[in-house]
C-alpha atoms as a PDB file:
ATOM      1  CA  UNK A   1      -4.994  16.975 -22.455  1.00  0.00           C
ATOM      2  CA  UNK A   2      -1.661  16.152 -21.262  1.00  0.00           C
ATOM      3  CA  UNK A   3      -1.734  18.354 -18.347  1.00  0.00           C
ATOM      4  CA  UNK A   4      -5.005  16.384 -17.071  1.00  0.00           C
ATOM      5  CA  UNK A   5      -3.391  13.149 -17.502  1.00  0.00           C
ATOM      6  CA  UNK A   6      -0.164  14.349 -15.297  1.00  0.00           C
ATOM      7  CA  UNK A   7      -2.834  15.590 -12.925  1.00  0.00           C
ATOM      8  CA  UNK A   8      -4.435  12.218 -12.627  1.00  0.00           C
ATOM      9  CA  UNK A   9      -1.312  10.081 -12.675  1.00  0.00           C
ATOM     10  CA  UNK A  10      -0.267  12.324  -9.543  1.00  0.00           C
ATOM     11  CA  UNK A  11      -3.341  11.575  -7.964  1.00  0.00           C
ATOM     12  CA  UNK A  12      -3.631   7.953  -8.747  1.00  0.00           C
ATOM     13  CA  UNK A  13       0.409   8.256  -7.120  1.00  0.00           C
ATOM     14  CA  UNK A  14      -0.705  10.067  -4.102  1.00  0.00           C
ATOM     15  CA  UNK A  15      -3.028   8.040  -2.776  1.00  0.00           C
ATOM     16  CA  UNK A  16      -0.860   4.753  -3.340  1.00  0.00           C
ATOM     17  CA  UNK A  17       1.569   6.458  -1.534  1.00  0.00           C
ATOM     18  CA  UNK A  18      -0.632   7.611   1.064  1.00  0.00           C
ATOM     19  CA  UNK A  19      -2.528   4.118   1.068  1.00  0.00           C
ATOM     20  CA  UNK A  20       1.455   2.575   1.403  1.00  0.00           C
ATOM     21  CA  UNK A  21       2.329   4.558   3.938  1.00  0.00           C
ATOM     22  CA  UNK A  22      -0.531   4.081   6.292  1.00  0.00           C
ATOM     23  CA  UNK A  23       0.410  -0.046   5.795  1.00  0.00           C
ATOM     24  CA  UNK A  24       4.141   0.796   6.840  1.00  0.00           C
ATOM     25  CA  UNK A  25       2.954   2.211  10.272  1.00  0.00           C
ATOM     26  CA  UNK A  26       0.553  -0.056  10.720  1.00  0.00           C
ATOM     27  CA  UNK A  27       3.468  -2.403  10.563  1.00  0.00           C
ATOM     28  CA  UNK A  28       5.631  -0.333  12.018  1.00  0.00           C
ATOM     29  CA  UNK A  29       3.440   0.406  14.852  1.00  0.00           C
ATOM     30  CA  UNK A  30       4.211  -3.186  16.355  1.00  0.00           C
ATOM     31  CA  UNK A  31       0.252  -4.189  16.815  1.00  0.00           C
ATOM     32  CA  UNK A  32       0.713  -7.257  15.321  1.00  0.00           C
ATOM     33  CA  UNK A  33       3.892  -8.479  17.443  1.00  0.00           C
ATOM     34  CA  UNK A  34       2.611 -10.359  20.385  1.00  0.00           C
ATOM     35  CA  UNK A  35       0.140 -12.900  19.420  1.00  0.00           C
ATOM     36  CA  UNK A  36      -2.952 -13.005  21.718  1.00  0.00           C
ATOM     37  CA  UNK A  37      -3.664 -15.907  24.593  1.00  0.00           C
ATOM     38  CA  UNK A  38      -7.130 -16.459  23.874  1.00  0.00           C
ATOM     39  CA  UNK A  39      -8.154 -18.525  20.726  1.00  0.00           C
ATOM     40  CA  UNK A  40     -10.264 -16.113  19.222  1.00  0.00           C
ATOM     41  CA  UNK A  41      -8.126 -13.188  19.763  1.00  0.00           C
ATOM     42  CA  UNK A  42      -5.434 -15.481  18.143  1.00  0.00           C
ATOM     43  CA  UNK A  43      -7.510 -15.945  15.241  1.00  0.00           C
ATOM     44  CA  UNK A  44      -8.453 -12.675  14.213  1.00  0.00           C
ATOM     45  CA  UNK A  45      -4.838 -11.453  14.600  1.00  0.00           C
ATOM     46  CA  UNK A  46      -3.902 -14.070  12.549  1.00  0.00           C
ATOM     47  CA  UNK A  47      -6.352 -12.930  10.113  1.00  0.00           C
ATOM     48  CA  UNK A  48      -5.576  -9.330  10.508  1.00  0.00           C
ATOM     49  CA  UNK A  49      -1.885 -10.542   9.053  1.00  0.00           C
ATOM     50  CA  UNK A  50      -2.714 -12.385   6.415  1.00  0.00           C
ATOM     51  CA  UNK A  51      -5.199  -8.886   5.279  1.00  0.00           C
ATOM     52  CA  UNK A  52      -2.165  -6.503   6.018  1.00  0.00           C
ATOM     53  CA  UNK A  53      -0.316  -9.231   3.509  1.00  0.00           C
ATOM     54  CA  UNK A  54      -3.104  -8.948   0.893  1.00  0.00           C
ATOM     55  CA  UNK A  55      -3.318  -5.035   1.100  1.00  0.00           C
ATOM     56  CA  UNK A  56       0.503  -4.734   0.926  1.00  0.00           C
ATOM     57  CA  UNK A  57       0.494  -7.155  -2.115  1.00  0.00           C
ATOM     58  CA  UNK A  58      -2.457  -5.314  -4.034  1.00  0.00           C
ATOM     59  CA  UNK A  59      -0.664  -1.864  -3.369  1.00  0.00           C
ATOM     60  CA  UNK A  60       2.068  -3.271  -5.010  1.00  0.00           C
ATOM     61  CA  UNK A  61       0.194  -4.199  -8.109  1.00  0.00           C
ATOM     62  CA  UNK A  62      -1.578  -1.117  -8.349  1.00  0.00           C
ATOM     63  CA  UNK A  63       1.884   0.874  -8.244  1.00  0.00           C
ATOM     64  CA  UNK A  64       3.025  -0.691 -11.193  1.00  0.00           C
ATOM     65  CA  UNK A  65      -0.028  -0.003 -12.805  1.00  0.00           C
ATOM     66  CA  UNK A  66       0.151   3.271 -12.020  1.00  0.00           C
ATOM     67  CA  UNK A  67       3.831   3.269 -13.181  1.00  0.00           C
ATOM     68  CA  UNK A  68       3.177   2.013 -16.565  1.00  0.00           C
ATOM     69  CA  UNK A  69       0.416   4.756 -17.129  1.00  0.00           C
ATOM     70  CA  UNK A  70       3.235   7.280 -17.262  1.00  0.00           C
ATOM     71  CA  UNK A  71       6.979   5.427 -17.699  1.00  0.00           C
ATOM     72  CA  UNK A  72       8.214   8.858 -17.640  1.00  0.00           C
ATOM     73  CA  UNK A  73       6.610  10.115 -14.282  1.00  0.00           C
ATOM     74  CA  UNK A  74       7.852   6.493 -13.036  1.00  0.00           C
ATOM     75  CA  UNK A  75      11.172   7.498 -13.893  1.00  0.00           C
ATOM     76  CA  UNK A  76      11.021  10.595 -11.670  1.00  0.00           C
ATOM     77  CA  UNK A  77       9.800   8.830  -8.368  1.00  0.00           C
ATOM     78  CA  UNK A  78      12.473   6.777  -8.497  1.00  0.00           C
ATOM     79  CA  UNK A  79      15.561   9.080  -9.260  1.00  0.00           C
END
């Protein structure tokens, strides 16, 4: 039983990671640097921030939930 928990905390780890990585280029990627002439284009960049925001705010919630599922497997990530 133990040994499908592990397997689903590392799942539930991978894809936060992968989900938190994908965010950081996104980011990183500079798509969001210039902000746009035209009202509308203005507008959905500005809303395309304040999403990127959200997501990277929800990922960090679900981390710690996946965190407190397994303190010990927590532990690891970090060290």
């Amino acid at each position: 039983m133990a040994d499908h928990r592990d397997r689903q905390h590392d799942l539930l780890q991978e894809a936060v990671s992968c989900a938190s990585a994908m965010l950081f280029a996104i980011e990183a990627s500079d798509m969001f640097k210039a902000l746009p002439a035209d009202a509308h284009d203005r507008d959905q960049h500005n809303h395309g921030c304040f999403l990127l925001g959200m997501l990277s705010d929800h990922l960090r919630q679900i981390q710690a939930q996946v965190d407190a599922l397994d303190p010990v497997a927590a532990t690891k990530m970090e060290g």
